[in-house]
PDB file of N, CA and C in Angstrom:
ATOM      1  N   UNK A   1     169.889  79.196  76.605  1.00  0.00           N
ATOM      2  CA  UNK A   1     169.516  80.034  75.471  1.00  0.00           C
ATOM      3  C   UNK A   1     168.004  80.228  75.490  1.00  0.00           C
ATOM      4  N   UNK A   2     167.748  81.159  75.279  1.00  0.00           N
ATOM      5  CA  UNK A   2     166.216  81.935  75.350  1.00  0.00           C
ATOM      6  C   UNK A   2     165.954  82.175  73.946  1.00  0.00           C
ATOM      7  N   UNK A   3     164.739  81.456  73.128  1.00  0.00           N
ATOM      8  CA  UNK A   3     163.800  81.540  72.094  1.00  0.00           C
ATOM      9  C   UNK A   3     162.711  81.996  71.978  1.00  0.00           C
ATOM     10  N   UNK A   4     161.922  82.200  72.981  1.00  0.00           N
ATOM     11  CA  UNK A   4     160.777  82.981  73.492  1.00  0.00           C
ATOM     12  C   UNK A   4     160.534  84.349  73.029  1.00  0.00           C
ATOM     13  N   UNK A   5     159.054  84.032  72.153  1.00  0.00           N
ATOM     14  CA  UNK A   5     158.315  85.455  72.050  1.00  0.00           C
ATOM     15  C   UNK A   5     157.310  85.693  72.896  1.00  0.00           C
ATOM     16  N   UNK A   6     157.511  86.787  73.045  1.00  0.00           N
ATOM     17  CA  UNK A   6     156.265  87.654  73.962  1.00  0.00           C
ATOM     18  C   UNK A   6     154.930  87.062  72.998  1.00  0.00           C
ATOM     19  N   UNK A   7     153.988  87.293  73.950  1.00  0.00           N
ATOM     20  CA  UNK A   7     152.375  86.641  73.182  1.00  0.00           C
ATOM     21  C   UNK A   7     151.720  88.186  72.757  1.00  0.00           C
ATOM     22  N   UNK A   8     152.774  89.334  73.075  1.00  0.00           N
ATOM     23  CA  UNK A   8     152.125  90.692  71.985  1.00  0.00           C
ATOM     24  C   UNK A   8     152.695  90.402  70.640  1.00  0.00           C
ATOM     25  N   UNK A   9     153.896  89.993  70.816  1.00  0.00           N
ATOM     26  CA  UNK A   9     154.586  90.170  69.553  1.00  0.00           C
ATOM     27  C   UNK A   9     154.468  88.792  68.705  1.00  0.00           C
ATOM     28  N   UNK A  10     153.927  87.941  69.008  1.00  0.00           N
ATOM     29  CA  UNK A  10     153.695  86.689  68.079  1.00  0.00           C
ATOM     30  C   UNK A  10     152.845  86.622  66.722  1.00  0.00           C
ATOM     31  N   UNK A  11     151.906  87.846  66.243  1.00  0.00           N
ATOM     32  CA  UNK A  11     151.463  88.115  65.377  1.00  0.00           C
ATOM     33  C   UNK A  11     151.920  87.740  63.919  1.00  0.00           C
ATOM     34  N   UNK A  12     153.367  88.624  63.535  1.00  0.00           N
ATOM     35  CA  UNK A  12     153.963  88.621  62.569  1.00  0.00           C
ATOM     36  C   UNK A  12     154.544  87.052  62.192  1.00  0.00           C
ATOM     37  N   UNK A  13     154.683  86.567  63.806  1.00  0.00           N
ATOM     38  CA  UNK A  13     155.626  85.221  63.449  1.00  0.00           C
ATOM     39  C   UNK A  13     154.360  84.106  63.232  1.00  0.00           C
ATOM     40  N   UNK A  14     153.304  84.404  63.288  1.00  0.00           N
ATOM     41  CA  UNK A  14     152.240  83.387  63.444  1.00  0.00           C
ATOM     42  C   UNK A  14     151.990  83.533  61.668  1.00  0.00           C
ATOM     43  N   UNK A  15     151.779  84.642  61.178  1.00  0.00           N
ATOM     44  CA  UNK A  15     151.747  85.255  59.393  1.00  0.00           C
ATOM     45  C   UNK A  15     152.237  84.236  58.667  1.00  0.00           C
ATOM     46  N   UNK A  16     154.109  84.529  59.294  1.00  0.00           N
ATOM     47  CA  UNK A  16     154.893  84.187  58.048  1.00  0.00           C
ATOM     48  C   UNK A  16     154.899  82.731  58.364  1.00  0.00           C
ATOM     49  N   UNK A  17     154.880  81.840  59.719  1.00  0.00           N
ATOM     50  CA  UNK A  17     154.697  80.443  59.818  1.00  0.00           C
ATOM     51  C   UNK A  17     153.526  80.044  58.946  1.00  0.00           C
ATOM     52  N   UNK A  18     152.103  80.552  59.133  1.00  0.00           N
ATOM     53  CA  UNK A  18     150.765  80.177  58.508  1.00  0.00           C
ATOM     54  C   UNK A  18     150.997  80.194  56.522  1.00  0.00           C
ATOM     55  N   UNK A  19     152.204  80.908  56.310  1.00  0.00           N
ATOM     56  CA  UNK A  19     151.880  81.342  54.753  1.00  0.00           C
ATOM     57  C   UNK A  19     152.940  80.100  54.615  1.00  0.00           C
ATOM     58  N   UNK A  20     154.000  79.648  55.332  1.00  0.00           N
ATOM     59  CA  UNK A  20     154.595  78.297  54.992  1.00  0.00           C
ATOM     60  C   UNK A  20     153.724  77.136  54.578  1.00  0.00           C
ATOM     61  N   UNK A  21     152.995  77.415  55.604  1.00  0.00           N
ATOM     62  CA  UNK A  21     152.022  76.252  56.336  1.00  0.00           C
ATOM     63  C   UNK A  21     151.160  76.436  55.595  1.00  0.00           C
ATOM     64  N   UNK A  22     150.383  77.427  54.930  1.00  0.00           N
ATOM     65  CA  UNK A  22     149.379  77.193  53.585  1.00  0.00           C
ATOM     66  C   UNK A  22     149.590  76.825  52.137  1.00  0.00           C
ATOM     67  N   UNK A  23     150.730  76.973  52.265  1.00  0.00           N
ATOM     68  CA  UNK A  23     151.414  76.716  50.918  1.00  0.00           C
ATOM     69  C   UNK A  23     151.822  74.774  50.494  1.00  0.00           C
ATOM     70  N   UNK A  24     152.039  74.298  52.203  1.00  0.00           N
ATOM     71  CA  UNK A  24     151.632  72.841  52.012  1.00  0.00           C
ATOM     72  C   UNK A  24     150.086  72.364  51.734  1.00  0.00           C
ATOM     73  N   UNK A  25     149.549  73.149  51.995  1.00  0.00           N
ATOM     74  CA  UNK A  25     148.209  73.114  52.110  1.00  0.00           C
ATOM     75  C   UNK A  25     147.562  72.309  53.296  1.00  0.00           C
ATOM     76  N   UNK A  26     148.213  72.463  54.468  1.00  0.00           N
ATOM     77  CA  UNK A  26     147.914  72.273  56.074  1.00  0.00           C
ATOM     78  C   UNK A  26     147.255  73.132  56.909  1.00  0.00           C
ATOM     79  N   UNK A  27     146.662  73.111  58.082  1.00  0.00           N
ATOM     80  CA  UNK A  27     145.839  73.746  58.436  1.00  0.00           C
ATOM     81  C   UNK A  27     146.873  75.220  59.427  1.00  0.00           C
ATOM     82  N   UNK A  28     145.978  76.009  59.017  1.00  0.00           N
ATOM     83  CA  UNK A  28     146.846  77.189  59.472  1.00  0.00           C
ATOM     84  C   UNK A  28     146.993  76.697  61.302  1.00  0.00           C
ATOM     85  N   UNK A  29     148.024  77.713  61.822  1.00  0.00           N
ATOM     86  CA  UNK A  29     148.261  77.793  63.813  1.00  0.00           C
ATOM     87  C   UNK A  29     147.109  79.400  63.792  1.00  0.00           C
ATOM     88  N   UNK A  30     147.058  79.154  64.879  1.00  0.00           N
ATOM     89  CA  UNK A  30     146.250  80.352  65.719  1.00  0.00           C
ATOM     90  C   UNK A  30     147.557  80.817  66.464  1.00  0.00           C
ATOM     91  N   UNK A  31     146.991  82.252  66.882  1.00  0.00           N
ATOM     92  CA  UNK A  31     147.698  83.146  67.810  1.00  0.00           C
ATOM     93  C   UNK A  31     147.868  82.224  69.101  1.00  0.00           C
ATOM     94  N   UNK A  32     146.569  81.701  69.713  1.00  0.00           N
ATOM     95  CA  UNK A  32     146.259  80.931  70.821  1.00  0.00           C
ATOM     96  C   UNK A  32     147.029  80.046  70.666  1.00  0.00           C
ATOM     97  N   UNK A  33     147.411  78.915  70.174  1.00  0.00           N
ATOM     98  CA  UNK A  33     147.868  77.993  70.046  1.00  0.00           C
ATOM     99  C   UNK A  33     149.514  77.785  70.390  1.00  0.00           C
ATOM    100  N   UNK A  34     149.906  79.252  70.347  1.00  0.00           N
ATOM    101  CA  UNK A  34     151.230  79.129  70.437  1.00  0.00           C
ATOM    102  C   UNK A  34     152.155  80.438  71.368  1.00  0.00           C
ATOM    103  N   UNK A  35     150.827  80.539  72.310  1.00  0.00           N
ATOM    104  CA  UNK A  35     151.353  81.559  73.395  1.00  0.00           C
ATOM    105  C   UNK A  35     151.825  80.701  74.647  1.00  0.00           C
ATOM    106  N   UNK A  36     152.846  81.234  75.257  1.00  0.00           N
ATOM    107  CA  UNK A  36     153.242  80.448  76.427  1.00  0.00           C
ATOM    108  C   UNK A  36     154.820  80.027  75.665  1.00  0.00           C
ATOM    109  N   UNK A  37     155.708  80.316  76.337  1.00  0.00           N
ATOM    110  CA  UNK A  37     157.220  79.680  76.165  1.00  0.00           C
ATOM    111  C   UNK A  37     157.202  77.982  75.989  1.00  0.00           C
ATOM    112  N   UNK A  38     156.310  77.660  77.048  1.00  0.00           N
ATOM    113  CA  UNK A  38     156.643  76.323  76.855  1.00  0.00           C
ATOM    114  C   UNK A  38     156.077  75.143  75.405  1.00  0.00           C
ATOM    115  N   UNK A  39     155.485  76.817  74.749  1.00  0.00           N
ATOM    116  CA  UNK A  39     154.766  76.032  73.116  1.00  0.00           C
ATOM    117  C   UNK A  39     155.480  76.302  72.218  1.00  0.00           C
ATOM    118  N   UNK A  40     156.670  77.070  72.626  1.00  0.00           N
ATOM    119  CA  UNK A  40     157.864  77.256  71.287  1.00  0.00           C
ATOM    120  C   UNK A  40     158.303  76.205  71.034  1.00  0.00           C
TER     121      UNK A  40
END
């Protein structure tokens, strides 16, 4: 099974993860941080 986003299209999914993730009040992800399949 394949989970993998393209590192064009990771934008939107980096948004709605970061607005989870601010709402604990934790430090936001970067775009960088989570390009590459093997960082899903």
């Amino acid at each position: 099974m394949e989970v993998a986003v393209g590192d064009a299209e990771l934008a939107p999914y980096v948004a709605a993860l970061n607005g989870l993730v601010e709402a604990r009040q934790l430090m936001p992800c970067q775009v960088a941080e989570l390009r590459g399949e093997m960082n899903k």
